[in-house]
Protein backbone atom coordinates (compact mmCIF):
# COMPACT_ATOMS: atom_id res chain seq x y z
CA UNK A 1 -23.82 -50.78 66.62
CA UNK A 2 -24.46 -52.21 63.36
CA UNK A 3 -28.01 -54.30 62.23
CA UNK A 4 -25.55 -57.21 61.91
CA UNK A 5 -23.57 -56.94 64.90
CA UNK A 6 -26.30 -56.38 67.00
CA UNK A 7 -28.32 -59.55 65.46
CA UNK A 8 -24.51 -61.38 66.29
CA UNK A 9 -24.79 -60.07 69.59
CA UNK A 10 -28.04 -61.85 70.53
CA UNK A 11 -27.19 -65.10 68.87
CA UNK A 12 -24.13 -65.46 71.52
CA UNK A 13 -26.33 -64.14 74.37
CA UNK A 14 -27.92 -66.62 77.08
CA UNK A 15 -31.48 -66.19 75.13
CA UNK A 16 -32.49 -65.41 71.69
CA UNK A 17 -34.57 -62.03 72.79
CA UNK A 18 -36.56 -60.10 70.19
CA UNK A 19 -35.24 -62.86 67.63
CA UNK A 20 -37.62 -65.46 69.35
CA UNK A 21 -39.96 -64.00 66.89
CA UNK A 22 -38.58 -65.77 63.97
CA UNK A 23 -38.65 -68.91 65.54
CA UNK A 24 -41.09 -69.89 62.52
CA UNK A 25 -38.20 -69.23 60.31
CA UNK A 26 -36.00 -71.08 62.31
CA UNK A 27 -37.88 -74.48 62.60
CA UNK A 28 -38.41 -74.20 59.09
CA UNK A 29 -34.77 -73.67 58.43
CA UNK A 30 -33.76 -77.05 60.55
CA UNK A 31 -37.09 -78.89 58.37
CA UNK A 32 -35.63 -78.10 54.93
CA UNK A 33 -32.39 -79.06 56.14
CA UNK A 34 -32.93 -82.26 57.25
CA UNK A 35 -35.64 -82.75 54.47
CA UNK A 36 -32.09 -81.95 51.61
CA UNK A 37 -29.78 -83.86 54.02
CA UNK A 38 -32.34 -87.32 53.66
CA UNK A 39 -32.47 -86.85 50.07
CA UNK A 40 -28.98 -86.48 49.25
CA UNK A 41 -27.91 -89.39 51.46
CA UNK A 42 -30.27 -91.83 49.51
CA UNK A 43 -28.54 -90.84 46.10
CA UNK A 44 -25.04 -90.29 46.94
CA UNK A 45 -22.58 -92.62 45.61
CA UNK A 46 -19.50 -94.39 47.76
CA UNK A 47 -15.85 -93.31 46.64
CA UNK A 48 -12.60 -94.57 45.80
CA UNK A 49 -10.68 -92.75 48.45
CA UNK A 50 -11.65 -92.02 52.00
CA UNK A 51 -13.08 -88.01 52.34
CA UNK A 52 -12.86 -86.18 55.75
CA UNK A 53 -14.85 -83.57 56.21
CA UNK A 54 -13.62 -80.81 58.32
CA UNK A 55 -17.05 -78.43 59.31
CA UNK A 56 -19.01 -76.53 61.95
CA UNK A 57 -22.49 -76.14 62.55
CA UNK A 58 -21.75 -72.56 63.56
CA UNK A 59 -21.82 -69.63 61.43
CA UNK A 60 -18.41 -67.53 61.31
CA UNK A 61 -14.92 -68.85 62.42
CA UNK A 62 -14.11 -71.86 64.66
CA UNK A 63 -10.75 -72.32 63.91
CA UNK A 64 -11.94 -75.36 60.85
CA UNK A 65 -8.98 -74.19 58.51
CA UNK A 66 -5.86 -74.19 60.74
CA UNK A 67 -6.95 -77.69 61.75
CA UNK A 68 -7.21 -79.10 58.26
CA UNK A 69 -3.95 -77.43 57.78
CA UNK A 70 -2.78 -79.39 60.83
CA UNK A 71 -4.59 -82.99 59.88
CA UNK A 72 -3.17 -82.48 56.06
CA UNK A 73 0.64 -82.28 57.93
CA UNK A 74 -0.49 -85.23 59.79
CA UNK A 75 -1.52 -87.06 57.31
CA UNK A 76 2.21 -85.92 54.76
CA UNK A 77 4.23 -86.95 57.93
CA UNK A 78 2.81 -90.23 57.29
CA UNK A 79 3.74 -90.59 54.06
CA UNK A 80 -0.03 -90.50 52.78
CA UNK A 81 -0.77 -88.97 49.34
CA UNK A 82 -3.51 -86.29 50.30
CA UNK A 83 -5.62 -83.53 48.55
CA UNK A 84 -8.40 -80.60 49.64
CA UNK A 85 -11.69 -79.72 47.69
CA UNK A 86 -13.24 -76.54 48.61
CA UNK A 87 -15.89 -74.41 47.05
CA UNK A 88 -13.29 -71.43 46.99
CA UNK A 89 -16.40 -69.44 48.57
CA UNK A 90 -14.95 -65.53 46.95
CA UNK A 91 -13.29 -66.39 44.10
CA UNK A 92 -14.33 -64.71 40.99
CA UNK A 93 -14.03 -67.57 38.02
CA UNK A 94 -16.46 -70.44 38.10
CA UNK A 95 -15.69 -74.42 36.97
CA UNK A 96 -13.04 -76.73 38.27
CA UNK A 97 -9.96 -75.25 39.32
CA UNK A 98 -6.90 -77.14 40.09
CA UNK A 99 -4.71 -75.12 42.72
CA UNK A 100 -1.02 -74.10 41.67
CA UNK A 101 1.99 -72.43 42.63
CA UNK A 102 0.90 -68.75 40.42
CA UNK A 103 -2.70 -69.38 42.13
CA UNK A 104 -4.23 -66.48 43.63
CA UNK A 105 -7.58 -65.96 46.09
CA UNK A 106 -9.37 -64.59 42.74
CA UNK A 107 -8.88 -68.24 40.97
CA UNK A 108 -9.65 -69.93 44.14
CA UNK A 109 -10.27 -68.04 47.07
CA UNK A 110 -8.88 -67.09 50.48
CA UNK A 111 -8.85 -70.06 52.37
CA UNK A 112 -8.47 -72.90 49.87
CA UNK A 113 -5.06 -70.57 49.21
CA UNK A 114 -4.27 -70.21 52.43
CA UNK A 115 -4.58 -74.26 52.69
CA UNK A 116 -2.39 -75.04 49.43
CA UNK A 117 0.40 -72.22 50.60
CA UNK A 118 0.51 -73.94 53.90
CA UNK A 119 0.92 -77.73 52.99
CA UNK A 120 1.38 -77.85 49.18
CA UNK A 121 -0.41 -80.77 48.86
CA UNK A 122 -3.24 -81.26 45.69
CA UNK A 123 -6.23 -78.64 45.85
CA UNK A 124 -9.17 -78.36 43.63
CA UNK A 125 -11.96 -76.32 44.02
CA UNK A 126 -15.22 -76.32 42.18
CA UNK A 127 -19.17 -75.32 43.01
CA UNK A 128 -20.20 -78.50 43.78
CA UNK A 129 -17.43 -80.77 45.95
CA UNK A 130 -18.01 -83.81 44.03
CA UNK A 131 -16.86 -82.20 40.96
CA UNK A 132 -13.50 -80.67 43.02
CA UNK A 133 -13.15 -84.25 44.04
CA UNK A 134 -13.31 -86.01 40.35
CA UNK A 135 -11.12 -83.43 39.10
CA UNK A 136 -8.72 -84.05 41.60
CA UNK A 137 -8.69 -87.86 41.27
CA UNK A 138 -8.00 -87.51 37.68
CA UNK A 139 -5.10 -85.55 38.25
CA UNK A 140 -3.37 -87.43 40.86
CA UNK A 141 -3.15 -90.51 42.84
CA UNK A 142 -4.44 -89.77 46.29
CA UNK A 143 -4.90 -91.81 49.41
CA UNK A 144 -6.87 -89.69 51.35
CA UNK A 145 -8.95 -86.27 50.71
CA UNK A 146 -10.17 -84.18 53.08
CA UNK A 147 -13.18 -81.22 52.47
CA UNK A 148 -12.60 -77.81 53.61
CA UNK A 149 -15.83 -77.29 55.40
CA UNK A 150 -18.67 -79.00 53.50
CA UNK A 151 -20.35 -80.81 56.58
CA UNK A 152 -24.45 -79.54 54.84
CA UNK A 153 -22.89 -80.47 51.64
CA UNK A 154 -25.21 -83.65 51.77
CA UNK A 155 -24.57 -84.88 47.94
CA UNK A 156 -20.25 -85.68 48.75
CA UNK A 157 -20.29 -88.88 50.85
CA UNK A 158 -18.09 -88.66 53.48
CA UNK A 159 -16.34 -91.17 55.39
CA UNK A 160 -15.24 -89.36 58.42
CA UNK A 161 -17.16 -86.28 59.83
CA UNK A 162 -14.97 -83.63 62.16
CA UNK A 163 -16.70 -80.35 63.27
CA UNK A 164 -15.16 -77.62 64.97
CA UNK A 165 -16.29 -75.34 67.53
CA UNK A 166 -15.19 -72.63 69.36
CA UNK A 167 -14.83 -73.11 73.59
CA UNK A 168 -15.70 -69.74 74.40
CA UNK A 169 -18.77 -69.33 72.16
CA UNK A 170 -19.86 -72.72 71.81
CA UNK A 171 -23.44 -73.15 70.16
CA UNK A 172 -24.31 -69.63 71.02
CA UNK A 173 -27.88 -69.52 71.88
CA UNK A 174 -28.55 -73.04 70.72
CA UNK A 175 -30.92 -71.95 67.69
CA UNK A 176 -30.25 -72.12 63.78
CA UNK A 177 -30.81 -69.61 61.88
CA UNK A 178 -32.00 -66.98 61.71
CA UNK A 179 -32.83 -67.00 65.39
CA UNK A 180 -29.34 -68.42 66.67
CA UNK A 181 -25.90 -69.12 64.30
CA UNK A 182 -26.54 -72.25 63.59
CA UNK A 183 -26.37 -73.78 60.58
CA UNK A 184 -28.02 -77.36 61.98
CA UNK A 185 -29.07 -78.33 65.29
CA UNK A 186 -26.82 -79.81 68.13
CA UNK A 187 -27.89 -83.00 67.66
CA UNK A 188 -26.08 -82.79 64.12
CA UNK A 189 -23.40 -83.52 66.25
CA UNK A 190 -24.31 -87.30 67.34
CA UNK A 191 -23.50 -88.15 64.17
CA UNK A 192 -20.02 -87.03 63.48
CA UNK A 193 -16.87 -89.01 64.49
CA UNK A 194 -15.22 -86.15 66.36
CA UNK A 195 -15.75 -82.87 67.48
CA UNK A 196 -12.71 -80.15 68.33
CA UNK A 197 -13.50 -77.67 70.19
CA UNK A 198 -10.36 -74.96 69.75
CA UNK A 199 -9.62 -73.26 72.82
CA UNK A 200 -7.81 -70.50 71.21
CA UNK A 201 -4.35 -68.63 72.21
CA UNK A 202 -2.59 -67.73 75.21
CA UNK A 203 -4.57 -67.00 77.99
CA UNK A 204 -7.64 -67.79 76.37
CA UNK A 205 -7.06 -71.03 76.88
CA UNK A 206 -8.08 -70.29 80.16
CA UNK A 207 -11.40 -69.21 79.46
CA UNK A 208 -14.01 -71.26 80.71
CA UNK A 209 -16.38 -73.82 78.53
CA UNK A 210 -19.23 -72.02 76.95
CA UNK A 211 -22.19 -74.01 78.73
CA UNK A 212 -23.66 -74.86 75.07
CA UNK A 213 -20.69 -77.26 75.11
CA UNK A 214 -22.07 -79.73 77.68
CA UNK A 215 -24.89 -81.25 74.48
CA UNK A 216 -21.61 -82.56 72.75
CA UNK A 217 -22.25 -86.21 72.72
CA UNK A 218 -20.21 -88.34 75.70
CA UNK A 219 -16.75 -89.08 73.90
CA UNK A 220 -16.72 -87.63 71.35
CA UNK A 221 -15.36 -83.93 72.45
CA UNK A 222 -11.71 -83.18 71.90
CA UNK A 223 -9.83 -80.10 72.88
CA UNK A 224 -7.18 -78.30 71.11
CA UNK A 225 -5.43 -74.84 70.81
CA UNK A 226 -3.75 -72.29 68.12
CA UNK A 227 -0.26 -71.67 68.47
CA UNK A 228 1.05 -68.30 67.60
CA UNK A 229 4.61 -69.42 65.95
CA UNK A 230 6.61 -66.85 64.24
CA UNK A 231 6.11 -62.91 62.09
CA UNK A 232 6.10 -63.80 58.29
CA UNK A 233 6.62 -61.46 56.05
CA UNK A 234 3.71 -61.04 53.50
CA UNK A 235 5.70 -60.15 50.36
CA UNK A 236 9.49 -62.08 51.19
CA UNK A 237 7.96 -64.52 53.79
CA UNK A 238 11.27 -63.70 55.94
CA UNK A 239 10.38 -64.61 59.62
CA UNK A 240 10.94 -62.91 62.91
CA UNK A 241 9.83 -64.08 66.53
CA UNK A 242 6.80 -63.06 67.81
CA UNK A 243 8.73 -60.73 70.42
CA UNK A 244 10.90 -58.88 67.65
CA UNK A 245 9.16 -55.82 67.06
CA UNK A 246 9.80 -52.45 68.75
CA UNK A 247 7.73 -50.11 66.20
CA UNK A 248 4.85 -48.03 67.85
CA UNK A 249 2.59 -47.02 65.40
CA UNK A 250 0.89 -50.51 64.10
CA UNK A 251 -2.19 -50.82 62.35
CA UNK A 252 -3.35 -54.48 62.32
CA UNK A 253 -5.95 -55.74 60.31
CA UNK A 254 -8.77 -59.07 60.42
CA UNK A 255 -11.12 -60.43 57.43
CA UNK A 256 -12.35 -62.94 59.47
CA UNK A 257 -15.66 -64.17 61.07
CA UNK A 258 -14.67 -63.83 64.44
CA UNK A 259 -11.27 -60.58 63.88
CA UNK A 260 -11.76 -60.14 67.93
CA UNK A 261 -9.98 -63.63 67.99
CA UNK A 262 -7.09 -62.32 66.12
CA UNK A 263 -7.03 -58.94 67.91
CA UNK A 264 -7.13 -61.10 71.18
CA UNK A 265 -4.01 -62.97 70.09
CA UNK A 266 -2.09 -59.65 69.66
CA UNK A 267 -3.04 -58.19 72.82
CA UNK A 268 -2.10 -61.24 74.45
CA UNK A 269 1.08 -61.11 71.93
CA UNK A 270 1.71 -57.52 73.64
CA UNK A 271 1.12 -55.82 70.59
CA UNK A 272 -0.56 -52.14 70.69
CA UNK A 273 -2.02 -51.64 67.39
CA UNK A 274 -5.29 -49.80 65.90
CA UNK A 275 -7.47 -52.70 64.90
CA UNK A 276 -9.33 -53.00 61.89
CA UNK A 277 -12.00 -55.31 61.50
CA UNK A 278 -13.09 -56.21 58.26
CA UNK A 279 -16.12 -58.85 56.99
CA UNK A 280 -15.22 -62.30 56.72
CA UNK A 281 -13.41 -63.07 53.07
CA UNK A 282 -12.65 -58.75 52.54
CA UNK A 283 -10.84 -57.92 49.40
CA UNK A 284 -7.93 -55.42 50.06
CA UNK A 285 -6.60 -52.76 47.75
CA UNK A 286 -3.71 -50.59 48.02
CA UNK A 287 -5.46 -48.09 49.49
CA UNK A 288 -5.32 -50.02 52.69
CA UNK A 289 -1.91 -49.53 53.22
CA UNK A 290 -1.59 -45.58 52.57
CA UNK A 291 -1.72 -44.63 55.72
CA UNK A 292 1.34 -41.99 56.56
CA UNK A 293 3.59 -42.59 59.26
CA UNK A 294 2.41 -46.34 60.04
CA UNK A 295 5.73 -48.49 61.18
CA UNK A 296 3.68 -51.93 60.79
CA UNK A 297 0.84 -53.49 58.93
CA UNK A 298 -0.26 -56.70 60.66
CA UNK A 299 -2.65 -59.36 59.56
CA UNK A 300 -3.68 -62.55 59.52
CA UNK A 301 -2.65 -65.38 57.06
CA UNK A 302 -6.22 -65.20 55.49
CA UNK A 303 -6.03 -61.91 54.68
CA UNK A 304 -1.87 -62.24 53.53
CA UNK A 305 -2.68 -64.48 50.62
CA UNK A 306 -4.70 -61.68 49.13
CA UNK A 307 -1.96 -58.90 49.93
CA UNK A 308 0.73 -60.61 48.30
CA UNK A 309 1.25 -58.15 45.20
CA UNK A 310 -0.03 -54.87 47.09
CA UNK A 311 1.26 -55.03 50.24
CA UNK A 312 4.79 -52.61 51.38
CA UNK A 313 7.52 -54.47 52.54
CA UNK A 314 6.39 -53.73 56.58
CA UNK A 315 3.50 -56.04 55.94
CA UNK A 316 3.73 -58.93 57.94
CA UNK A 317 0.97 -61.88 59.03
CA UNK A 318 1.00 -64.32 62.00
CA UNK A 319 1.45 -67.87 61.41
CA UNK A 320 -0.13 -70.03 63.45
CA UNK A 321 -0.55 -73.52 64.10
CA UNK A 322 -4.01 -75.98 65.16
CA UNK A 323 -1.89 -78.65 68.28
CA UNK A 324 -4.64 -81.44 68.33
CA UNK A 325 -4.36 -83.45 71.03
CA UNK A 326 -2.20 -86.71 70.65
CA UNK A 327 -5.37 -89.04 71.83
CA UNK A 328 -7.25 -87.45 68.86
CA UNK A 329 -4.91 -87.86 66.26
CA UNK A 330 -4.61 -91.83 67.24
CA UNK A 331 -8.49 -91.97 67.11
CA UNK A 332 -8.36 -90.22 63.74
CA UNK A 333 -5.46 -92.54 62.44
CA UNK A 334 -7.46 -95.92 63.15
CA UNK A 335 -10.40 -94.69 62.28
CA UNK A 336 -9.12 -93.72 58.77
CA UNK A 337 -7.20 -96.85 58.51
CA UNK A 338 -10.65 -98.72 59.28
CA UNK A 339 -12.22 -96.63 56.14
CA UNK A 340 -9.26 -97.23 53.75
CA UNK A 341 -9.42 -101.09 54.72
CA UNK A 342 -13.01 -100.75 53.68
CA UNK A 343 -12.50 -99.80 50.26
């Protein structure tokens, strides 16, 4: 076992163990923190359009980007003009970028990509969110933007705070780091609007509440899950159902923080495949599709935006979908309505 995994390990374990010894670190970690976050709240400036900021506290995947997918189709259903700003953590230019349709993960990175091929809406990504978020008001009208991650970006004000989290790990050990995986404490939580806590696929859904859970403030918890929804194709984007394939030898691969999540979904999927697990925003090249006599290449919709113009034609990705819960969704409408009123 890896330095890394095994450091992952204990963060998710009941206690800390031999990482108690950096608690020093740790309390220093949550000091500068909150020492940056006071700061940048007495400078930062009110804007012209409503921002929604969907975060964690957690480091690695909760499940953040399918549900700003999932609030940004909300939000178009409606009729509301909406963009994204992201950081584009991966990409290799620097500056303002304005998504477009010839865009790819090198001009703005994996998931603000993923997020513009998924709802087409306005995306601009820069290193500071405040800059993505001028740029993007001086290219188009906009009623609303929301902030792909972002939540300990303290200089963007934000109007609405959401922060995701997964149900089976929860808050891990209950430390930031680098004792635990958090990136503030649990009391962050108090003061965001909502919290989501994504109860994943299938039969996870069954799994029971990680007991870190039970320090999310009284009403303000809300659970969802991912839907698996179709096969796409990663080079033609032709679809097939989720039960359509018959090949044998599949290789399927995950760039993600948490790729045990997406291997989870295909076991639970009934798909036998050698899994590949890859850091969290990996760059593939074609020599990850050279293996002889593979039938199928699976992978996430993450890592399909960067396969695009290497990947064979049995390359396919799982598209999923965040359902938030109905109750949520009204919460989030009036409460957004309450903002925009404001302004």
């Amino acid at each position: 076992m890896s330095l890394q995994a095994q450091i992952e390990k204990r963060w998710y374990a009941a206690s800390p163990g031999i990482l108690i010894g950096l608690a020093p670190l740790a309390w220093l970690f949550t000091l500068l923190a909150r020492r940056r976050r006071q700061h940048a709240e007495s400078t930062r400036t009110r804007l012209a359009v409503p921002v929604v900021v969907v975060g964690n506290i957690n480091i690695g995947g909760t499940g953040k980007t399918p549900v700003l997918v999932a609030l940004v189709q909300h939000l178009q259903r409606q009729q509301k003009r909406v963009g994204v700003v992201s950081r584009g953590y991966g990409r290799t230019r620097s500056g303002l970028a304005l998504a477009h349709s010839s865009s790819t993960a090198s001009d703005i990175g994996d998931e603000p990509l993923e997020i513009f091929t998924a709802t087409n809406c306005p995306l601009a990504v820069a290193e500071t969110r405040r800059e993505a978020i001028d740029g993007l008001l001086a290219a188009h009208e906009l009623d609303v933007i929301l902030s792909d991650d972002g939540l300990q970006h303290y200089p963007m004000y934000r109007d609405v705070e959401i922060a995701v989290v997964g149900k089976e790990q929860g808050f891990g050990n209950g430390w930031c780091l680098p004792v635990g995986p958090l990136r503030e404490p649990i009391d962050r939580l108090s003061e965001c609007d909502f919290v989501l806590v994504n109860s994943g696929v299938g039969a996870s859904r069954a799994t029971a509440a990680h007991e870190s859970l039970r320090a999310i403030p009284t009403g303000k918890a809300s659970e969802f899950f991912i839907e698996a929804c179709a096969w796409v194709n990663v080079r033609s984007g032709a679809r097939r159902e989720l039960t359509e394939f018959t090949e044998t030898s599949i290789v399927a691969y995950a760039g993600l923080g948490q790729p045990k999540k997406f291997f989870d979904t295909l076991t639970y999927l009934g798909v036998e495949a050698e899994f590949r697990a890859k850091p969290d925003h990996y760059v593939y090249d074609a020599d990850a599709f050279s293996d002889a006599d593979v039938d199928l290449y699976l992978m996430t919709a993450k890592d399909a935006v960067k396969c695009r113009d290497i990947a064979p034609d049995n390359a396919w990705y799982l598209h999923i979908q965040a359902r938030l819960a109905p109750d949520f969704l009204a919460q989030f409408d009036e409460r957004l309505a309450r903002c925009q009123a404001a302004k």
